[in-house]
N, C-alpha and C. Protein backbone atom coordinates (compact mmCIF):
# COMPACT_ATOMS: atom_id res chain seq x y z
N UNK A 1 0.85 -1.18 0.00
CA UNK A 1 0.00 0.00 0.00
C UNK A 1 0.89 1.23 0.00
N UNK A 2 0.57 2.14 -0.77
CA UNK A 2 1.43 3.75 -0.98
C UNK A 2 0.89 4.43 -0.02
N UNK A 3 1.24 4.66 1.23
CA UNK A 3 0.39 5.08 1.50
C UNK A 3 0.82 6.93 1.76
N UNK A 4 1.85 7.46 0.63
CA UNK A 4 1.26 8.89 -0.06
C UNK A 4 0.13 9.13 -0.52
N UNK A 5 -0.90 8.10 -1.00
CA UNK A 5 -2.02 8.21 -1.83
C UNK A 5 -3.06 8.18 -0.77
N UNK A 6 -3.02 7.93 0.32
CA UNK A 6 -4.06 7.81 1.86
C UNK A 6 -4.18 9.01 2.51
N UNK A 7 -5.74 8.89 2.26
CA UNK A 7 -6.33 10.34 3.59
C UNK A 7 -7.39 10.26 4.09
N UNK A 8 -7.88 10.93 4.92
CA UNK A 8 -8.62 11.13 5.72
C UNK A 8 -10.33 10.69 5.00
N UNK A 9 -11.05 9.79 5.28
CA UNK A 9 -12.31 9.75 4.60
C UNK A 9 -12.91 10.37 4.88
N UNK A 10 -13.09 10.58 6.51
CA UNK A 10 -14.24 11.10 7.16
C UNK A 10 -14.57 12.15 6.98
N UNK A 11 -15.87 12.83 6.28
CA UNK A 11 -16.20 14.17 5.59
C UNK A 11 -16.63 14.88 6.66
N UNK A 12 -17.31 14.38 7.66
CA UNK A 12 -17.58 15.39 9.22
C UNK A 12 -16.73 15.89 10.17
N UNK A 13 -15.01 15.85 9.39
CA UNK A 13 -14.02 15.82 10.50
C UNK A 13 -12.75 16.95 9.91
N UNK A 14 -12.29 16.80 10.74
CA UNK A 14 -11.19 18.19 10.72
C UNK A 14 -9.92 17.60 9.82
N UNK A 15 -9.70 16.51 9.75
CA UNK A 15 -8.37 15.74 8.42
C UNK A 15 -8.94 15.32 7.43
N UNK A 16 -10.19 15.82 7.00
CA UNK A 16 -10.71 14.95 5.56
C UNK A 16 -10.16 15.60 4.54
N UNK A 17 -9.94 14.53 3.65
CA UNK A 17 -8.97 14.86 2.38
C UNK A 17 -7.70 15.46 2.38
N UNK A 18 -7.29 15.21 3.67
CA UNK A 18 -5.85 16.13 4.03
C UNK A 18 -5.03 14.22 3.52
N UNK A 19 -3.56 14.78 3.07
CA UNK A 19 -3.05 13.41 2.56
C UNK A 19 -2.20 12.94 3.56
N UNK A 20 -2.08 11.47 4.01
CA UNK A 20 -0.73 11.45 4.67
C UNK A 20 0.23 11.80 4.94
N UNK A 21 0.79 12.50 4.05
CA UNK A 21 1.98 13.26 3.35
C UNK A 21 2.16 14.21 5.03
N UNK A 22 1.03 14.49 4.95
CA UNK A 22 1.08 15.66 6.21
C UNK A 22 0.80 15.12 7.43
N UNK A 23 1.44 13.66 7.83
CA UNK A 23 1.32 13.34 8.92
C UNK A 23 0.36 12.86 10.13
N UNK A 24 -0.86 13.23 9.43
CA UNK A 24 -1.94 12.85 9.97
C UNK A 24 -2.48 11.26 10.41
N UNK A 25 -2.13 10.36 9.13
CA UNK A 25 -2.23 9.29 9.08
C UNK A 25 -1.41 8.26 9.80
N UNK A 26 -1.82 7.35 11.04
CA UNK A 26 -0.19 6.48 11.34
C UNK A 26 -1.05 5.25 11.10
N UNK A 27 0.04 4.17 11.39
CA UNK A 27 -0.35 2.52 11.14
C UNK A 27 -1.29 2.72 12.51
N UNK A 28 -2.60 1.88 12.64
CA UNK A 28 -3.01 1.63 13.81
C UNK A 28 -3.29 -0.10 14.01
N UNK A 29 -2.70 -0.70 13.65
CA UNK A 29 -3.37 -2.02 13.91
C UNK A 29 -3.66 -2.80 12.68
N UNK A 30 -5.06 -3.62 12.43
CA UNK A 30 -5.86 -4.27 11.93
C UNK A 30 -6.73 -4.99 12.84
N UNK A 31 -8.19 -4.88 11.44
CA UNK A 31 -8.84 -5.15 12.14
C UNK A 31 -9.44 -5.95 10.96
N UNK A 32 -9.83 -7.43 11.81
CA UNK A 32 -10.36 -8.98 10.72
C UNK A 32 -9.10 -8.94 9.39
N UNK A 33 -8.26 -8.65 9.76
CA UNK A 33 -6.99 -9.11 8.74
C UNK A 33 -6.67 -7.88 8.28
N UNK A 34 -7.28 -6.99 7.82
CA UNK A 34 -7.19 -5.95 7.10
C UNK A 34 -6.02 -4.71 8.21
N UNK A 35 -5.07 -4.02 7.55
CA UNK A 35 -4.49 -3.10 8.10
C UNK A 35 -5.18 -1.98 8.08
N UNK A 36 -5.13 -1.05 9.19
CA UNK A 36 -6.22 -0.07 9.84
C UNK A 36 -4.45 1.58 9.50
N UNK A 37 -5.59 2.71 9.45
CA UNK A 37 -4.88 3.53 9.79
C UNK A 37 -5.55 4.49 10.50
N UNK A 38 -4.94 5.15 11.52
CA UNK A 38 -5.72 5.98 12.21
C UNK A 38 -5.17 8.07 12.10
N UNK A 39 -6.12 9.04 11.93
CA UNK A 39 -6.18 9.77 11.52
C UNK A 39 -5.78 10.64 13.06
N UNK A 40 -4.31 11.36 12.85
CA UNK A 40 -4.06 12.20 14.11
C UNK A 40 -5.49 13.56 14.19
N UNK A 41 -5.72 13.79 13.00
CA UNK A 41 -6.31 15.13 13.29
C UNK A 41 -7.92 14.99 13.67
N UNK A 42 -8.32 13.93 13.42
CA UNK A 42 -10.11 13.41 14.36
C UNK A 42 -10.09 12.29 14.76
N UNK A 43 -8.91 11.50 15.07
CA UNK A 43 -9.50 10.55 15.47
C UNK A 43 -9.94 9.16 15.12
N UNK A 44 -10.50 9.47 13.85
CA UNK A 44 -10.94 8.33 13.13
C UNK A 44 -10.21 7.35 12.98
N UNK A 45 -10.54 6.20 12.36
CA UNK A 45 -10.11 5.10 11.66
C UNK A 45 -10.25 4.21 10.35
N UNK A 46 -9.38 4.02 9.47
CA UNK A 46 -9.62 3.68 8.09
C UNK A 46 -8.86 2.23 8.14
N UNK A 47 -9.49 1.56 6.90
CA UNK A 47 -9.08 0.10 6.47
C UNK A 47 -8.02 0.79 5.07
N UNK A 48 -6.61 0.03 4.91
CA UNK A 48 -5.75 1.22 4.18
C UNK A 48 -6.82 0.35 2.55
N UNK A 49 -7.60 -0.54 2.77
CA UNK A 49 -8.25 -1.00 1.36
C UNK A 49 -9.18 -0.01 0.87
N UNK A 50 -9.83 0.84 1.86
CA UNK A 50 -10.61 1.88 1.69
C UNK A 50 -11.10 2.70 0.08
N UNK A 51 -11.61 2.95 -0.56
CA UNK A 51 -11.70 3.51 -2.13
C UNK A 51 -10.87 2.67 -3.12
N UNK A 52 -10.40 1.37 -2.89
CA UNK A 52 -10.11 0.45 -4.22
C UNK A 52 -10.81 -0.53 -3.97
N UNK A 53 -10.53 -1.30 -5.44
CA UNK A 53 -11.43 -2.64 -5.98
C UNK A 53 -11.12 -3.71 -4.88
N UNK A 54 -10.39 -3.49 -4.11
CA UNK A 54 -10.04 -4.74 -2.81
C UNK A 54 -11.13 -4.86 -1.79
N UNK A 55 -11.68 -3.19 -1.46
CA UNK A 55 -12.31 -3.11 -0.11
C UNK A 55 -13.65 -4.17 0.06
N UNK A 56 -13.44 -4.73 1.00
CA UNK A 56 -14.82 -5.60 1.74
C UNK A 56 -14.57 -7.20 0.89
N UNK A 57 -13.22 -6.98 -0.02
CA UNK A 57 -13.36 -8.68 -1.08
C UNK A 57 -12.72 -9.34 0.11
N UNK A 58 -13.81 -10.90 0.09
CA UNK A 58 -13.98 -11.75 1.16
C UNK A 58 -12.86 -12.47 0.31
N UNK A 59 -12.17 -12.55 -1.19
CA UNK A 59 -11.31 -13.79 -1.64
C UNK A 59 -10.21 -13.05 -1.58
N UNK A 60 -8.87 -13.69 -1.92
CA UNK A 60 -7.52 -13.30 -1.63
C UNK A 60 -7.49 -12.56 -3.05
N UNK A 61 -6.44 -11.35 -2.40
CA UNK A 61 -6.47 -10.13 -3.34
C UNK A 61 -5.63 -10.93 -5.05
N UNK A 62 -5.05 -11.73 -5.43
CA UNK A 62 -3.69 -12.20 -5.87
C UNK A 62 -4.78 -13.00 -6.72
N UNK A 63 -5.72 -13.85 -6.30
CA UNK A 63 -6.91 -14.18 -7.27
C UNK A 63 -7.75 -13.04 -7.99
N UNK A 64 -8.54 -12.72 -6.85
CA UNK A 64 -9.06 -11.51 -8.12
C UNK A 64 -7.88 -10.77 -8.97
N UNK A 65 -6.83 -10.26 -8.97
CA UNK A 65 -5.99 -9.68 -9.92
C UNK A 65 -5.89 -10.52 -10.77
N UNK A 66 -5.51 -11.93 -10.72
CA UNK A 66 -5.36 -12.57 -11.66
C UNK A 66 -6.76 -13.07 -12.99
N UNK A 67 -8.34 -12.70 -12.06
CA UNK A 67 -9.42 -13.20 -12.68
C UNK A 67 -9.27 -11.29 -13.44
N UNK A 68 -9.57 -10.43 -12.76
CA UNK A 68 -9.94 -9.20 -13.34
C UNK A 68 -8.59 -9.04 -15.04
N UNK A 69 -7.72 -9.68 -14.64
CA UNK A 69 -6.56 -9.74 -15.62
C UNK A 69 -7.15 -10.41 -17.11
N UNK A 70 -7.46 -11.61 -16.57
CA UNK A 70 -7.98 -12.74 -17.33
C UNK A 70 -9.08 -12.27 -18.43
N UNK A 71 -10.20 -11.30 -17.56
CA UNK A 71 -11.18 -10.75 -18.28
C UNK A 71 -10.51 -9.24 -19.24
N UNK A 72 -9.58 -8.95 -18.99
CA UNK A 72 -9.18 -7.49 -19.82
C UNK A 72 -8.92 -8.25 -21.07
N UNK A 73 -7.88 -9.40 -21.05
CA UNK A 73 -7.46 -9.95 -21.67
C UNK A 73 -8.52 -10.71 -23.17
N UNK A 74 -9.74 -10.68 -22.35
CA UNK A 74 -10.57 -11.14 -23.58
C UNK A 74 -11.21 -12.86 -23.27
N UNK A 75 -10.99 -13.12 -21.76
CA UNK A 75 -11.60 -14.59 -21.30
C UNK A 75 -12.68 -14.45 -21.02
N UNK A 76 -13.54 -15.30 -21.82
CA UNK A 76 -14.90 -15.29 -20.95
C UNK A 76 -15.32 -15.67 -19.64
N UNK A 77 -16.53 -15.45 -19.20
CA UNK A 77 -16.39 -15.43 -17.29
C UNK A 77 -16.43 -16.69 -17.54
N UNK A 78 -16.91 -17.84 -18.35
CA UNK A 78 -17.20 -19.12 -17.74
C UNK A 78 -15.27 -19.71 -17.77
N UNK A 79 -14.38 -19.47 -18.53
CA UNK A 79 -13.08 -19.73 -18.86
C UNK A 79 -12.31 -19.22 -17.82
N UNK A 80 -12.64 -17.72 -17.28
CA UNK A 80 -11.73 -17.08 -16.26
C UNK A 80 -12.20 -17.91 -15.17
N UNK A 81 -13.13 -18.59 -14.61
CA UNK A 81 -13.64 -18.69 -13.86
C UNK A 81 -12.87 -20.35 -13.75
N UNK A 82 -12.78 -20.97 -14.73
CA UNK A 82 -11.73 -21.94 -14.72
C UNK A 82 -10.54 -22.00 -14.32
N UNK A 83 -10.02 -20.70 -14.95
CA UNK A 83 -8.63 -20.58 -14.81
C UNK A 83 -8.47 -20.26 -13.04
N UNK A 84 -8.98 -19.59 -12.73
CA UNK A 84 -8.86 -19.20 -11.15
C UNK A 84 -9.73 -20.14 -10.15
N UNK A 85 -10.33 -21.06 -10.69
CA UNK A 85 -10.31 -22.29 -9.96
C UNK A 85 -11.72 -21.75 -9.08
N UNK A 86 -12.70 -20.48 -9.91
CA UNK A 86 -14.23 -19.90 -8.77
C UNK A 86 -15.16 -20.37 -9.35
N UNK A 87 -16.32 -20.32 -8.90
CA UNK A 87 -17.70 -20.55 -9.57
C UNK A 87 -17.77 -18.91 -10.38
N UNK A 88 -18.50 -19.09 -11.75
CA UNK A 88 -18.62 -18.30 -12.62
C UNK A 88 -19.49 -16.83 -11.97
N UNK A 89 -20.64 -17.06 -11.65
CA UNK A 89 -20.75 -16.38 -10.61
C UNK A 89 -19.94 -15.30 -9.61
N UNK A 90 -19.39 -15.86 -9.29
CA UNK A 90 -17.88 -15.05 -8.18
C UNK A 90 -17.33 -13.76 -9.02
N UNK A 91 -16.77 -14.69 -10.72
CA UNK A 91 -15.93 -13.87 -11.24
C UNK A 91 -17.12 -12.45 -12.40
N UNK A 92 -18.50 -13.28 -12.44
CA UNK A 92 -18.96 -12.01 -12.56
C UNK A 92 -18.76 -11.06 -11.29
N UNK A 93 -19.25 -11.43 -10.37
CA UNK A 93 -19.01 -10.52 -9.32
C UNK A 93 -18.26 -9.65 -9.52
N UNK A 94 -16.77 -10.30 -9.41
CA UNK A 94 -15.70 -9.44 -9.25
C UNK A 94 -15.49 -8.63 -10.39
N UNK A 95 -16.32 -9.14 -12.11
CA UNK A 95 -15.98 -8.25 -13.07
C UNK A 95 -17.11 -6.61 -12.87
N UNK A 96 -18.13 -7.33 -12.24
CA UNK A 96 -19.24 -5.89 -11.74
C UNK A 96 -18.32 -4.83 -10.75
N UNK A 97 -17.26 -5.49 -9.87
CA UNK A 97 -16.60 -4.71 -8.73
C UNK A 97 -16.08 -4.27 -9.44
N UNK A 98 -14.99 -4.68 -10.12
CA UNK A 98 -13.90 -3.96 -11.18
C UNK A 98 -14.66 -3.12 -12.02
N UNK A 99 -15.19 -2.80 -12.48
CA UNK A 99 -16.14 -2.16 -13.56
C UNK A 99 -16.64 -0.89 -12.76
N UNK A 100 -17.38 -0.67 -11.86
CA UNK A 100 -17.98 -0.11 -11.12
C UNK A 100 -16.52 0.76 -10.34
N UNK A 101 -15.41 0.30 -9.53
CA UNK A 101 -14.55 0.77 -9.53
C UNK A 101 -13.91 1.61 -11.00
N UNK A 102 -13.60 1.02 -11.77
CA UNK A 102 -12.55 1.89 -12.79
C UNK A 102 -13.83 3.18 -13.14
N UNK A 103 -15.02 3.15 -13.17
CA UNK A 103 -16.03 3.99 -13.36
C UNK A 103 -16.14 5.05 -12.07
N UNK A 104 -15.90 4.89 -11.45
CA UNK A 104 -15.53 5.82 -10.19
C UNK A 104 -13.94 6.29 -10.40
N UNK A 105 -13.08 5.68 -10.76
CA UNK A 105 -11.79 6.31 -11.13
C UNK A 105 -12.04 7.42 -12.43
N UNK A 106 -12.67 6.68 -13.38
CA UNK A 106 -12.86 7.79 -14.07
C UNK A 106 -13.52 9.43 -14.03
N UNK A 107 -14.86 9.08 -13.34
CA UNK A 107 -15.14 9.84 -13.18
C UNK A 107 -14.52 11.12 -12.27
N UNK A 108 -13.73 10.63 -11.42
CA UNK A 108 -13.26 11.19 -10.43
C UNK A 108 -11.95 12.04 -11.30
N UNK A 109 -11.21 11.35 -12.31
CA UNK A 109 -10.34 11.96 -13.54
C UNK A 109 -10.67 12.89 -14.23
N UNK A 110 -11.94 12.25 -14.67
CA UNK A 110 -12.96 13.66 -15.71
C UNK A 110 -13.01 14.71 -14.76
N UNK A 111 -13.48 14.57 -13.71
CA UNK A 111 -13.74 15.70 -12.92
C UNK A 111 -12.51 16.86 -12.95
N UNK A 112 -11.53 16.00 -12.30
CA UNK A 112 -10.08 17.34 -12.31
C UNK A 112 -10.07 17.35 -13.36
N UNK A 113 -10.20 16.42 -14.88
CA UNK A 113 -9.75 17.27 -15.89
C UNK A 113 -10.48 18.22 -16.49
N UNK A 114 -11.73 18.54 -15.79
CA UNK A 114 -12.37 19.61 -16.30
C UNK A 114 -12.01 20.71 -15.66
N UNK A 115 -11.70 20.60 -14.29
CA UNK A 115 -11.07 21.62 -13.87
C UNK A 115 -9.56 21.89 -14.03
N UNK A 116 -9.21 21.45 -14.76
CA UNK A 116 -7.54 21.64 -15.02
C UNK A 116 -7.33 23.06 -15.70
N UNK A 117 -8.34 23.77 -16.10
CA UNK A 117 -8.34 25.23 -17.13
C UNK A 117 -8.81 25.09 -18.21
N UNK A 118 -9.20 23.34 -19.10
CA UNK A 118 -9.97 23.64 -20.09
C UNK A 118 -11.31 24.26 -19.64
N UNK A 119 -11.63 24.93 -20.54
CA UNK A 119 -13.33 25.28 -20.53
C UNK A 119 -14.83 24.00 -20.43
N UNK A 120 -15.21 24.15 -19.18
CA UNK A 120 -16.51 22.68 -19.02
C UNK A 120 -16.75 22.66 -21.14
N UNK A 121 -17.17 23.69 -21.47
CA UNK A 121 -18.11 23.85 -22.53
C UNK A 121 -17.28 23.34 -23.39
N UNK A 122 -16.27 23.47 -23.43
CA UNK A 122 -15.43 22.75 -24.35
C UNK A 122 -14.92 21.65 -24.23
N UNK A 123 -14.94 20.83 -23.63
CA UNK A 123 -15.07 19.32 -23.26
C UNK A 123 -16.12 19.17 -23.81
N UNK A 124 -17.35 19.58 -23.08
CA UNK A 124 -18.69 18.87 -23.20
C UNK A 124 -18.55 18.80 -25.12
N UNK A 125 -18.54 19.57 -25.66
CA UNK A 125 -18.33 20.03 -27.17
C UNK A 125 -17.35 18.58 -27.78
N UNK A 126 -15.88 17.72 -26.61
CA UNK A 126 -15.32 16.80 -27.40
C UNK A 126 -15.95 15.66 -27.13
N UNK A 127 -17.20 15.61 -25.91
CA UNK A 127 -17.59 14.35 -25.68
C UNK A 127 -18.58 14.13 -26.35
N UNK A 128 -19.25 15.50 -26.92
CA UNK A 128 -20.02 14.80 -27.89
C UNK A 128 -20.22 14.94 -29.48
N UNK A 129 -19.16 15.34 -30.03
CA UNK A 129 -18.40 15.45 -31.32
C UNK A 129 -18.78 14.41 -31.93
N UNK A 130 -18.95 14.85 -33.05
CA UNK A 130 -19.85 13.07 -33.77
C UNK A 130 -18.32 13.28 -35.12
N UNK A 131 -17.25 12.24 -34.98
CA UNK A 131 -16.56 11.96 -35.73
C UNK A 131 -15.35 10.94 -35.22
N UNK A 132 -14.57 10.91 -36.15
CA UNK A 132 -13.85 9.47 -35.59
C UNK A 132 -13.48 9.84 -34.03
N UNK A 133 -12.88 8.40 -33.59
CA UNK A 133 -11.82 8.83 -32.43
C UNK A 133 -10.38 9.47 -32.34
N UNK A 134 -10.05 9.25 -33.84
CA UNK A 134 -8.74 10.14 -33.33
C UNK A 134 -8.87 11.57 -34.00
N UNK A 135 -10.28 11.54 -34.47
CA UNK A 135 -10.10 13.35 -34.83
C UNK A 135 -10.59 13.71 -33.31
N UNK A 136 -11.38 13.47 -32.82
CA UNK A 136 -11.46 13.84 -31.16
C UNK A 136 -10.09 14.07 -30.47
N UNK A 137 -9.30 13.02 -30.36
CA UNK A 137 -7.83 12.83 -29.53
C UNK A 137 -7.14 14.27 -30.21
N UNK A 138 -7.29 14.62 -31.42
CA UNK A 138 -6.65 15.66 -32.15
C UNK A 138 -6.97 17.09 -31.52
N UNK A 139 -8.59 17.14 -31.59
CA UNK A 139 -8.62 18.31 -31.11
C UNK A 139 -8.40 18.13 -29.47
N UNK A 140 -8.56 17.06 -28.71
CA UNK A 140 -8.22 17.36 -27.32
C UNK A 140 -6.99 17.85 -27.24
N UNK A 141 -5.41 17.32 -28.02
CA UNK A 141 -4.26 17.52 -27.76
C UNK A 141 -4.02 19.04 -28.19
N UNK A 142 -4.98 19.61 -29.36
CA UNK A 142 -4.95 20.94 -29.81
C UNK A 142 -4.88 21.73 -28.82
N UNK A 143 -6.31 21.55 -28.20
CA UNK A 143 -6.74 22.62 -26.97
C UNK A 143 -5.78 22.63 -26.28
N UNK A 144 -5.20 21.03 -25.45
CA UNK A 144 -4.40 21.24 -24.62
C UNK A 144 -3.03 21.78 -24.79
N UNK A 145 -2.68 22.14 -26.14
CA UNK A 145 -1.33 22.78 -26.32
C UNK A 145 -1.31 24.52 -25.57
């Protein structure tokens, strides 16, 4: 775990969204296997799995990477589901977790990159541009020059 990339969850509290970086965060333990960190500036307490595709997975992390792998790759769930030795079932599961995660990464990307100084209106203008994909990629790299 990086844990430069760890902060504060708790939105009712005085360290939310403040980053480790600044000391706030120390090791506190674990709790049901999982490593805990605890927040100097409220108090709180976090699981360091907290906002990734790991948090609350009851199977070993080293399987799902290897099933979520399997499926980028182009395996179908009933095949991945072979290969990692789960009921098919499971590895939908885990392809809905993964999915649902990278969709929260994204969005969370789009977001700063709209605030990065392009104009909202001009995004909105490349997302919905009716022409190939790399005349899109063209004018994004334009703007961004």
């Amino acid at each position: 775990m990086n844990w430069e990339t760890l902060y504060c969850p708790h939105l009712d509290r005085q360290g939310y969204g403040k980053p480790s970086t600044a000391g706030l965060l120390v090791k506190n333990g674990s709790s049901r296997g999982e490593q805990q960190a605890r927040c100097n500036a409220c108090g709180g307490s976090v699981v360091l799995s907290y906002g990734t595709a790991y948090y609350g997975l009851k199977a070993d992390q080293a399987i799902f990477d290897i099933a979520v792998r399997a499926l980028v790759e182009g395996n179908a769930l009933r095949a991945t589901a072979r290969i990692v030795q789960v009921d098919k079932d499971t590895v939908c599961t885990w392809l809905d977790r993964a999915a649902r995660h990278c969709h929260t990464v994204m969005l969370s990307l789009w977001h700063n990159f709209t605030r990065a100084g392009m104009p909202t209106r001009r995004v909105m203008e490349l997302r919905t541009h009716q022409g190939s994909a790399s005349a899109r990629r063209q004018a994004l790299l334009r703007d961004l020059r």
